[in-house]
C-alpha atoms as a PDB file:
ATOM      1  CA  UNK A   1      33.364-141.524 118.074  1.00  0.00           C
ATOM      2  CA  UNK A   2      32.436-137.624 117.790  1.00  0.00           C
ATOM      3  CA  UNK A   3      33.197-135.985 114.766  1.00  0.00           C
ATOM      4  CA  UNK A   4      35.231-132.887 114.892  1.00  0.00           C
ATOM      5  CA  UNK A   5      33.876-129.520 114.300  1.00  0.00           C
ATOM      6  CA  UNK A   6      33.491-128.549 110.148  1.00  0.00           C
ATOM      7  CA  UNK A   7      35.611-125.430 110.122  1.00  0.00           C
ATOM      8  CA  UNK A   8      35.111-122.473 108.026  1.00  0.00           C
ATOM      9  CA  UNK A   9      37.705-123.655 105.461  1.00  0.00           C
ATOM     10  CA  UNK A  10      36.264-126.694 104.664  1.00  0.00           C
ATOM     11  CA  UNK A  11      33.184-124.975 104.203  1.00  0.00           C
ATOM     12  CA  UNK A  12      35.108-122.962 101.789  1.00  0.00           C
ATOM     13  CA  UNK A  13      36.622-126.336  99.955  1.00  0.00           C
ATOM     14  CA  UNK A  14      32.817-127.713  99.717  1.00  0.00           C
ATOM     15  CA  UNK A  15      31.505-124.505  98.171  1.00  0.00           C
ATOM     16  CA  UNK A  16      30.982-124.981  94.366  1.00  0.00           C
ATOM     17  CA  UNK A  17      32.668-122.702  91.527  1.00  0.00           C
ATOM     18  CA  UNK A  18      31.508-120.362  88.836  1.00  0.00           C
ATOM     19  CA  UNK A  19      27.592-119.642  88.441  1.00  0.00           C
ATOM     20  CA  UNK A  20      26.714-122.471  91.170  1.00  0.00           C
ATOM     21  CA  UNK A  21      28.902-120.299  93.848  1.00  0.00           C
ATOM     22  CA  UNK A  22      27.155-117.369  92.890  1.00  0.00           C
ATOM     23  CA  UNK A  23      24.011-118.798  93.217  1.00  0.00           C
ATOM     24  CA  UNK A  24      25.172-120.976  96.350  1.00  0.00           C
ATOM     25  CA  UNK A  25      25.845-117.647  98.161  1.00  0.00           C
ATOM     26  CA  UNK A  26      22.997-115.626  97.584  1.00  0.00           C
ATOM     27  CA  UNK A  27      20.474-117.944  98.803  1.00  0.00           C
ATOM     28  CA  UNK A  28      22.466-118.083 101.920  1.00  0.00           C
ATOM     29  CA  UNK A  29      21.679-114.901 102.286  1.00  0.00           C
ATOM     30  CA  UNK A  30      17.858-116.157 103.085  1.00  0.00           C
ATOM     31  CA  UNK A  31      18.842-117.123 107.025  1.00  0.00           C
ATOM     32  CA  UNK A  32      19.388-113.633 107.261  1.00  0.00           C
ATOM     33  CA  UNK A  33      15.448-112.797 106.600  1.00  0.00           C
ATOM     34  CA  UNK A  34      14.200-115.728 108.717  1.00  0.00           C
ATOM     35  CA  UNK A  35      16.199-114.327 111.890  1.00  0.00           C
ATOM     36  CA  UNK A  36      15.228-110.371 111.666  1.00  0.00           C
ATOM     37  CA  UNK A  37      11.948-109.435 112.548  1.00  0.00           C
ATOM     38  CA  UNK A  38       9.175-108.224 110.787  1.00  0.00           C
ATOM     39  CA  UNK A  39       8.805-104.848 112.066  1.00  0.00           C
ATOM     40  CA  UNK A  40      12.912-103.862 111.362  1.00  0.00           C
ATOM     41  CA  UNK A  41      12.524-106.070 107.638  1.00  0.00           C
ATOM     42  CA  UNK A  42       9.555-104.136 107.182  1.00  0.00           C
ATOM     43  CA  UNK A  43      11.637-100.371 107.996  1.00  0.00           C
ATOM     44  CA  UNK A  44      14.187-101.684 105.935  1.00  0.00           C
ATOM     45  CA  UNK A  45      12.118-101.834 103.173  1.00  0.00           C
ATOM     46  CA  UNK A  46      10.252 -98.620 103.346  1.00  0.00           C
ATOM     47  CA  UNK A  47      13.926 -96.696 103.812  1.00  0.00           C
ATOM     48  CA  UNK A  48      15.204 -98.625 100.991  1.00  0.00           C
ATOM     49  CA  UNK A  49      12.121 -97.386  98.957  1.00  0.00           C
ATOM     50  CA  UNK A  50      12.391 -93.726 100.361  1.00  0.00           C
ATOM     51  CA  UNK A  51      15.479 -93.652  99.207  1.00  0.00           C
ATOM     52  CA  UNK A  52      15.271 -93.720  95.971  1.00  0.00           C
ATOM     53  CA  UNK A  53      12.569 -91.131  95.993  1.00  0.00           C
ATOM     54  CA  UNK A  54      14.529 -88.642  97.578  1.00  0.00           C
ATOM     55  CA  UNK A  55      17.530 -89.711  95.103  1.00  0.00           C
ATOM     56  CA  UNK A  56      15.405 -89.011  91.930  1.00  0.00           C
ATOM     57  CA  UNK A  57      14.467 -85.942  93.845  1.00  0.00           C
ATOM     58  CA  UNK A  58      18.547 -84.985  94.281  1.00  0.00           C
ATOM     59  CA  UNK A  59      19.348 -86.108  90.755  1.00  0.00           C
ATOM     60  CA  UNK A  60      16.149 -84.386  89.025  1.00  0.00           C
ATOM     61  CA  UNK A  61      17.782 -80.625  90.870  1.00  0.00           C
ATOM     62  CA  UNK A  62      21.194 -81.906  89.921  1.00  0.00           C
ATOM     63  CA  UNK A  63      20.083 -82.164  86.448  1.00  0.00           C
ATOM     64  CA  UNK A  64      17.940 -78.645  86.373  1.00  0.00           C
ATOM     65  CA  UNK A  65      20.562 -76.635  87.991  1.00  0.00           C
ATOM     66  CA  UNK A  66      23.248 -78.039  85.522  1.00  0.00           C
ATOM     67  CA  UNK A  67      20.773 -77.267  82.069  1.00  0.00           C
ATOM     68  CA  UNK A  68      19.413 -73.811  83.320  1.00  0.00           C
ATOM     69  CA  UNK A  69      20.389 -71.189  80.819  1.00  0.00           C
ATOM     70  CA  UNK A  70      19.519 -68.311  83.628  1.00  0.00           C
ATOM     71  CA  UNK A  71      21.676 -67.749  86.354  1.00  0.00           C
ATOM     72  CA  UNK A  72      21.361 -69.706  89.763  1.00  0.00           C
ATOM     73  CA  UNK A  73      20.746 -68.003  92.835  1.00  0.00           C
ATOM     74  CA  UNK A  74      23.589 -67.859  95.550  1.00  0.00           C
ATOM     75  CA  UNK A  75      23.441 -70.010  98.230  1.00  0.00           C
ATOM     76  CA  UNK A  76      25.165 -68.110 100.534  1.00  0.00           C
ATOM     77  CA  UNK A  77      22.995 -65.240  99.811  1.00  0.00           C
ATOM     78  CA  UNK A  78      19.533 -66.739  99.408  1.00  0.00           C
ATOM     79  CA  UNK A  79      19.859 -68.086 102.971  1.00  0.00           C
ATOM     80  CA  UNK A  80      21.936 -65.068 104.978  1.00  0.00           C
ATOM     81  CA  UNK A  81      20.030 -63.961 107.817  1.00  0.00           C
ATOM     82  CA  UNK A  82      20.801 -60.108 109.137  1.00  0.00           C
ATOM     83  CA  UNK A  83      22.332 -60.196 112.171  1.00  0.00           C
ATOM     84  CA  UNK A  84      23.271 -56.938 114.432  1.00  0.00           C
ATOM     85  CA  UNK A  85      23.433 -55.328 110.845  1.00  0.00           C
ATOM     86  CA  UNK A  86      24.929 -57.758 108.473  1.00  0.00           C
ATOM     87  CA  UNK A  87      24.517 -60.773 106.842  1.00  0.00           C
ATOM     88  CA  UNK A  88      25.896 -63.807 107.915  1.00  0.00           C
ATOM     89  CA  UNK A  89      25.671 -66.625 105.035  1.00  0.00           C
ATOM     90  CA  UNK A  90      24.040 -70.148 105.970  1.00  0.00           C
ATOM     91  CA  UNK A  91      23.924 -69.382 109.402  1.00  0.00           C
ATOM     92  CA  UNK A  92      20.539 -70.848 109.977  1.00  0.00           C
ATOM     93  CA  UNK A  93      21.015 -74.096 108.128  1.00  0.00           C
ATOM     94  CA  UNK A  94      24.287 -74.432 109.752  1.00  0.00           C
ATOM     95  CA  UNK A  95      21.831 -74.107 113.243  1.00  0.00           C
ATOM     96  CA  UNK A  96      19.444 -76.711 111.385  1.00  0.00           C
ATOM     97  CA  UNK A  97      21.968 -79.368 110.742  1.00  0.00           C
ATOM     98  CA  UNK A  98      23.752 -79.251 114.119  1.00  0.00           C
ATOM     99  CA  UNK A  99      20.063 -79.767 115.576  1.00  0.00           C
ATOM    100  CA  UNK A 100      19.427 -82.861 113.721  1.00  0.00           C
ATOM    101  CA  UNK A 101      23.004 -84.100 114.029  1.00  0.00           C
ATOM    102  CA  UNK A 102      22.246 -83.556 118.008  1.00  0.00           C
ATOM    103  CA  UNK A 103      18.854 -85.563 117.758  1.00  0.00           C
ATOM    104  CA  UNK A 104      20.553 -88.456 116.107  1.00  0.00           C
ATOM    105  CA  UNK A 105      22.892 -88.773 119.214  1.00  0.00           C
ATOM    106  CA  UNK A 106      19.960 -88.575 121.588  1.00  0.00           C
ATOM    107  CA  UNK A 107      18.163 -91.013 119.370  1.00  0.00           C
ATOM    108  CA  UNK A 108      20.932 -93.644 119.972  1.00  0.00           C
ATOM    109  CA  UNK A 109      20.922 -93.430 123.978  1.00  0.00           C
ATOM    110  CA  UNK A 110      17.735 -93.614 123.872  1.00  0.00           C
ATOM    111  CA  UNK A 111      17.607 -96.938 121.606  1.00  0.00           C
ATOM    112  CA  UNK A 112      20.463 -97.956 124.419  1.00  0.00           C
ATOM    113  CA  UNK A 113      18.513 -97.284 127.366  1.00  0.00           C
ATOM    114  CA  UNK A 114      15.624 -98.874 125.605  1.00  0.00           C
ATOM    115  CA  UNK A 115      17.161-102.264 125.701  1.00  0.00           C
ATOM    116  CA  UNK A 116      18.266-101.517 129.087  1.00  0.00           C
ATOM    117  CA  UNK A 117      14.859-101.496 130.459  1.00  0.00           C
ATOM    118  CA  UNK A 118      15.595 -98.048 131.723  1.00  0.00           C
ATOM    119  CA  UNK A 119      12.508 -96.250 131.160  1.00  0.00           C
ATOM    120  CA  UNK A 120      12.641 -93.354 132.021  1.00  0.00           C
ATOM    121  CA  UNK A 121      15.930 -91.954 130.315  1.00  0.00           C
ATOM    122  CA  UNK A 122      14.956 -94.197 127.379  1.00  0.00           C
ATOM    123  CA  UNK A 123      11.226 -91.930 127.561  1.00  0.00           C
ATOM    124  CA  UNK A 124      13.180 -88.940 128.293  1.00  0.00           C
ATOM    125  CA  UNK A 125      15.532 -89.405 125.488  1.00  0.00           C
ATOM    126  CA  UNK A 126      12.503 -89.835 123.121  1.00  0.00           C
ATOM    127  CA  UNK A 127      10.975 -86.935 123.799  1.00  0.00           C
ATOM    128  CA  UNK A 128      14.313 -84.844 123.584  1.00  0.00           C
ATOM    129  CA  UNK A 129      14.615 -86.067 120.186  1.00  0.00           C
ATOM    130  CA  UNK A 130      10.699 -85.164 119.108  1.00  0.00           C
ATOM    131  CA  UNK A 131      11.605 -81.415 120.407  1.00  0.00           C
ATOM    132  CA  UNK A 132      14.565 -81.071 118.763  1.00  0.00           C
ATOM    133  CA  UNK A 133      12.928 -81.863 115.712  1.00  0.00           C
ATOM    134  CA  UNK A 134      10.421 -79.790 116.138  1.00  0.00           C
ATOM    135  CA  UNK A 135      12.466 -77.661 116.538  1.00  0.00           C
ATOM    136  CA  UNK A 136      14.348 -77.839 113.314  1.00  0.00           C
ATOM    137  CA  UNK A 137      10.641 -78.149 111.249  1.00  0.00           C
ATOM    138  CA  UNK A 138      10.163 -74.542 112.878  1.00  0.00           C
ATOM    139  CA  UNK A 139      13.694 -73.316 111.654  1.00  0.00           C
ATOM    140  CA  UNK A 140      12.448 -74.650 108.358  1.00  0.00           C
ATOM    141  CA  UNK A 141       8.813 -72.841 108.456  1.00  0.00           C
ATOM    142  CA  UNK A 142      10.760 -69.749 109.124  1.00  0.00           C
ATOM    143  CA  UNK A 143      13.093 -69.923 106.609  1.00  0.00           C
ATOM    144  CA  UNK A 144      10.271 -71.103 104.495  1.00  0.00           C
ATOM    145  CA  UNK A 145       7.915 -67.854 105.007  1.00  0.00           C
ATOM    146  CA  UNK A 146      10.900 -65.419 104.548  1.00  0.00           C
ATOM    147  CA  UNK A 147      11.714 -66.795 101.010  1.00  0.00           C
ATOM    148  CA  UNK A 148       7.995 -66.535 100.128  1.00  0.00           C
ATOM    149  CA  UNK A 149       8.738 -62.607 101.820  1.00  0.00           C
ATOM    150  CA  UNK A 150      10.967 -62.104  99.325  1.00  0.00           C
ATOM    151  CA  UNK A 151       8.864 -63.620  96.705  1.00  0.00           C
ATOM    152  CA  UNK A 152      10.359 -67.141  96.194  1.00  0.00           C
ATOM    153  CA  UNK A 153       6.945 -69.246  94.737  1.00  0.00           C
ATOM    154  CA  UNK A 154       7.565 -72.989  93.422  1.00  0.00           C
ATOM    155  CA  UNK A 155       6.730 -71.115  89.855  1.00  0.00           C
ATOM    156  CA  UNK A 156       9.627 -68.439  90.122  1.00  0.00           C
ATOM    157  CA  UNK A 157      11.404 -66.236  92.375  1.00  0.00           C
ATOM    158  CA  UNK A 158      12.751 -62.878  91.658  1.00  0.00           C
ATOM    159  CA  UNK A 159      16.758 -63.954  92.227  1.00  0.00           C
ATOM    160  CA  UNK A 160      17.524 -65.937  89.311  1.00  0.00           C
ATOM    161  CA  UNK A 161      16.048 -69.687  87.552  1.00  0.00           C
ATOM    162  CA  UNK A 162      13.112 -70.259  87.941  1.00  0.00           C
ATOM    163  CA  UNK A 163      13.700 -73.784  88.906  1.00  0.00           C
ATOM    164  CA  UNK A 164      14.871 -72.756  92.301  1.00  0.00           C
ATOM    165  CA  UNK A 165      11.391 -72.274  93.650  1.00  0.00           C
ATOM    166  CA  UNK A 166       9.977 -75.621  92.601  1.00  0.00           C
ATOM    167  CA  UNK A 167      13.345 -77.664  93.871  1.00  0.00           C
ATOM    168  CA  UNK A 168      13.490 -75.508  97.253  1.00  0.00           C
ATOM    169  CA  UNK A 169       9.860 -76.519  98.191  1.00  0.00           C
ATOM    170  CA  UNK A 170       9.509 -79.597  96.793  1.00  0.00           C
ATOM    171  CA  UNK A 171      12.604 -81.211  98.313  1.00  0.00           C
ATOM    172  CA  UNK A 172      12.547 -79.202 101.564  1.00  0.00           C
ATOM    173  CA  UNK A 173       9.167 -79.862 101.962  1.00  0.00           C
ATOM    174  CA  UNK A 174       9.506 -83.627 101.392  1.00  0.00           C
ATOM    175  CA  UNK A 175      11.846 -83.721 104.137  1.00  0.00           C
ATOM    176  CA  UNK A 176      10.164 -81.778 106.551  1.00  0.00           C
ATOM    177  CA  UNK A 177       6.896 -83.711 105.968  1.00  0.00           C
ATOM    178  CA  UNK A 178       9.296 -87.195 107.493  1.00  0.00           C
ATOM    179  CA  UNK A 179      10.890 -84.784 110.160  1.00  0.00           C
ATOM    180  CA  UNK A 180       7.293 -83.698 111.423  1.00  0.00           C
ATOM    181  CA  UNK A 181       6.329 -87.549 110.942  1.00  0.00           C
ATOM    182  CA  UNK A 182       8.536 -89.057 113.212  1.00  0.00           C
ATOM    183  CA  UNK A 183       8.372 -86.486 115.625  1.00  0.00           C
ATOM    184  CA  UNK A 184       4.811 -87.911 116.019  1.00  0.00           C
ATOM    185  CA  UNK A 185       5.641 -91.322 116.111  1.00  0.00           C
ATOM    186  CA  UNK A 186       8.861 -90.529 118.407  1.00  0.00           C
ATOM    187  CA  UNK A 187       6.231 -89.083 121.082  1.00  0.00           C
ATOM    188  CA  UNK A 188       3.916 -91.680 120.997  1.00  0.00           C
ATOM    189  CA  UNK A 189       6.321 -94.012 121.486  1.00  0.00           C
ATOM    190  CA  UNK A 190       7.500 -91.900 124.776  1.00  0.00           C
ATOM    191  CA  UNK A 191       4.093 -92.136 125.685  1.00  0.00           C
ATOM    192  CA  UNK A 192       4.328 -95.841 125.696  1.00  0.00           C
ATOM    193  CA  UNK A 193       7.933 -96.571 127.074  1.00  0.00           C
ATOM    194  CA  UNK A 194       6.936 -94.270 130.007  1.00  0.00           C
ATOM    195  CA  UNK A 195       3.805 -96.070 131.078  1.00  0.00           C
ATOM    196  CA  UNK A 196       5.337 -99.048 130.703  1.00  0.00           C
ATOM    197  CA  UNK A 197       3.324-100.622 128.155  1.00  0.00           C
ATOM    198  CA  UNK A 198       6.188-102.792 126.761  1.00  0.00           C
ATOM    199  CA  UNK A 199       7.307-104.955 129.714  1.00  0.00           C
ATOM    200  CA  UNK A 200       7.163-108.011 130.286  1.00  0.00           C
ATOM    201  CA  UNK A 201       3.420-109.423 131.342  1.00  0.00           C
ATOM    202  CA  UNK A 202       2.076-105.814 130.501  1.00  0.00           C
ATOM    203  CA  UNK A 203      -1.433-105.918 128.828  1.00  0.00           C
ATOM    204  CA  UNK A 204      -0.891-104.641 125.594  1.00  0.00           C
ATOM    205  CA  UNK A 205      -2.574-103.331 122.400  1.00  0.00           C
ATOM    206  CA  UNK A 206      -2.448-104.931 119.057  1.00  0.00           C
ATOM    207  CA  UNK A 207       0.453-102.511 118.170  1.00  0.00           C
ATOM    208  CA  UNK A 208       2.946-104.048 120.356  1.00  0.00           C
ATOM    209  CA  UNK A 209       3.728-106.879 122.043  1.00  0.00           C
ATOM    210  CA  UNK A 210       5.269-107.177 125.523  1.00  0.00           C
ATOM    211  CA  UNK A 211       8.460-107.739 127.100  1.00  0.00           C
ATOM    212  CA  UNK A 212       9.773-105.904 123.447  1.00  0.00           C
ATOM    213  CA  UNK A 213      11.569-103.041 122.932  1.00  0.00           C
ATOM    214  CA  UNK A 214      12.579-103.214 119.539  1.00  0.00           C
ATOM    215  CA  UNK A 215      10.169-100.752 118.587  1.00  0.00           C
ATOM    216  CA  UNK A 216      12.154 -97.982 119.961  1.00  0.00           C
ATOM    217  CA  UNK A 217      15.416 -99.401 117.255  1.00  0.00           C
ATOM    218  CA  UNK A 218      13.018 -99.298 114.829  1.00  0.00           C
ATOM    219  CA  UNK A 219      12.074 -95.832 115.153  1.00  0.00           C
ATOM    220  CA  UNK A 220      15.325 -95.017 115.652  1.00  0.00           C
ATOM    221  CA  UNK A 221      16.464 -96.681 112.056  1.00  0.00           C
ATOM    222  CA  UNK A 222      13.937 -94.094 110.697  1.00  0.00           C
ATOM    223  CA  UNK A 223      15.035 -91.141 112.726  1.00  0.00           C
ATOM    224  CA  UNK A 224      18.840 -91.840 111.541  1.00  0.00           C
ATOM    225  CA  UNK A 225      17.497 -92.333 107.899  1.00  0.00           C
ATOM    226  CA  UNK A 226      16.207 -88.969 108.007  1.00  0.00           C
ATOM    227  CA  UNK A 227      19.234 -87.547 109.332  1.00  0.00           C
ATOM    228  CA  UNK A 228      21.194 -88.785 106.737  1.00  0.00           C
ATOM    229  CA  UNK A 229      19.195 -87.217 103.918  1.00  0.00           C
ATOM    230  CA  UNK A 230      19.287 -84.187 104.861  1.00  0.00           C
ATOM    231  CA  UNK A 231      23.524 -84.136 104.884  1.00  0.00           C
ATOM    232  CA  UNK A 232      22.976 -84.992 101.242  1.00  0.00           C
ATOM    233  CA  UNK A 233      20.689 -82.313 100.951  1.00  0.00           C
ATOM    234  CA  UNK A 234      22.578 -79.614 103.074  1.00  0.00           C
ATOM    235  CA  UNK A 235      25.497 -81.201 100.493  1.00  0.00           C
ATOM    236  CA  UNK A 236      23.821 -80.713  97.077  1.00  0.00           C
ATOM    237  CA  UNK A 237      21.464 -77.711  97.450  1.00  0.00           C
ATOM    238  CA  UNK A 238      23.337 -75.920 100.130  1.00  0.00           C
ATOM    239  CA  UNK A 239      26.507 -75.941  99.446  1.00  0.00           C
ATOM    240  CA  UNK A 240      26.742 -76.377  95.885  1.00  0.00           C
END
């Protein structure tokens, strides 16, 4: 005689109360780890770490720009560019955020045609992602060298606190340093889905193995991390 199916409710009625149901259900959560792999675990971790750098970055200008005593430069003035003869506020970080916004689309086609084992448009993809943010690390670098122009240094800056200097360059810079990173890695990787080098009974180095594409997801997971930090940034520093 076969015995029926254990249904989800009397998993439910077998699962014991208080502190041992607590406990019971967190180490559950342990089939979780055995099933993902150690490349994504191992992203996970380093975005889970990266985030709370950037967030004591965030909360560390939050708490400057609150205390300052002198006044806080304007935004919307700070980062006007001139155009045909007058200023147009935040028009180049509006450019900068679209850009990225963009990439993050082209990043997830690309994951898709990854897994596809469409190579081409998956290398394609890649490397329309690495140039758009390249291109946004050169929007930066300009705005950048016209602040220093105008005599924004981390130490002070003619406009207002000097606090603004060291937050500008410090979190800015921070975030273009992990734009300009995975543009590298994003173009290597192109490299790699292009020649082929992750099929199926490829010869392969020790940085892959074949017949996997899940690098490509895990670079992606990265790419969309970044993405994400700089809303919060465009948010807080920005905006506010």
């Amino acid at each position: 005689m076969s015995s029926e199916p254990t249904t989800t409710s009397d998993h439910l009625s077998q699962r014991p109360s208080g502190l041992l149901g607590v406990m019971a259900d967190w180490s559950s959560d342990q089939r979780s780890f055995k099933t993902a792999s150690w490349r994504k675990a191992m992203m996970w971790i380093f975005l889970v770490s990266d985030t709370f750098i950037f967030s004591c970055f965030l909360i560390s200008y939050m708490t400057v720009r609150i205390s300052t005593t002198v006044d806080w430069p304007n935004p919307s003035e700070i980062f006007a560019l001139e155009l045909y003869g007058r200023k147009i506020p935040l028009i180049l970080i509006a450019i900068m955020t679209f850009d990225l916004i963009t990439s993050s689309g082209t990043m997830a086609l690309a994951v898709n045609y990854a897994y596809a084992r469409k190579r081409r448009p998956a290398a394609i993809l890649l490397v329309a992602t690495a140039v758009i943010g390249a291109a946004f690390v050169g929007m930066q670098a300009f705005e950048w060298s016209k602040l220093i122009h105008e005599g924004v240094r981390p130490w002070g800056n003619p406009f207002g606190a000097a606090q603004f200097g060291s937050s500008f360059f410090m979190i800015t810079g921070f975030h273009g340093f992990h734009v300009s990173m995975g543009v590298i890695a994003l173009l290597i990787i192109a490299r790699n889905v292009w020649r082929g080098d992750y099929d199926s009974g490829r010869r392969t180095t020790y940085s892959h193995r074949a017949g996997d594409y899940e690098i490509v997801e895990v670079v992606g997971l990265y790419w969309h991390f970044v993405d994400l930090v700089w809303v919060f940034i465009f948010a807080f520093f920005y905006l506010w």
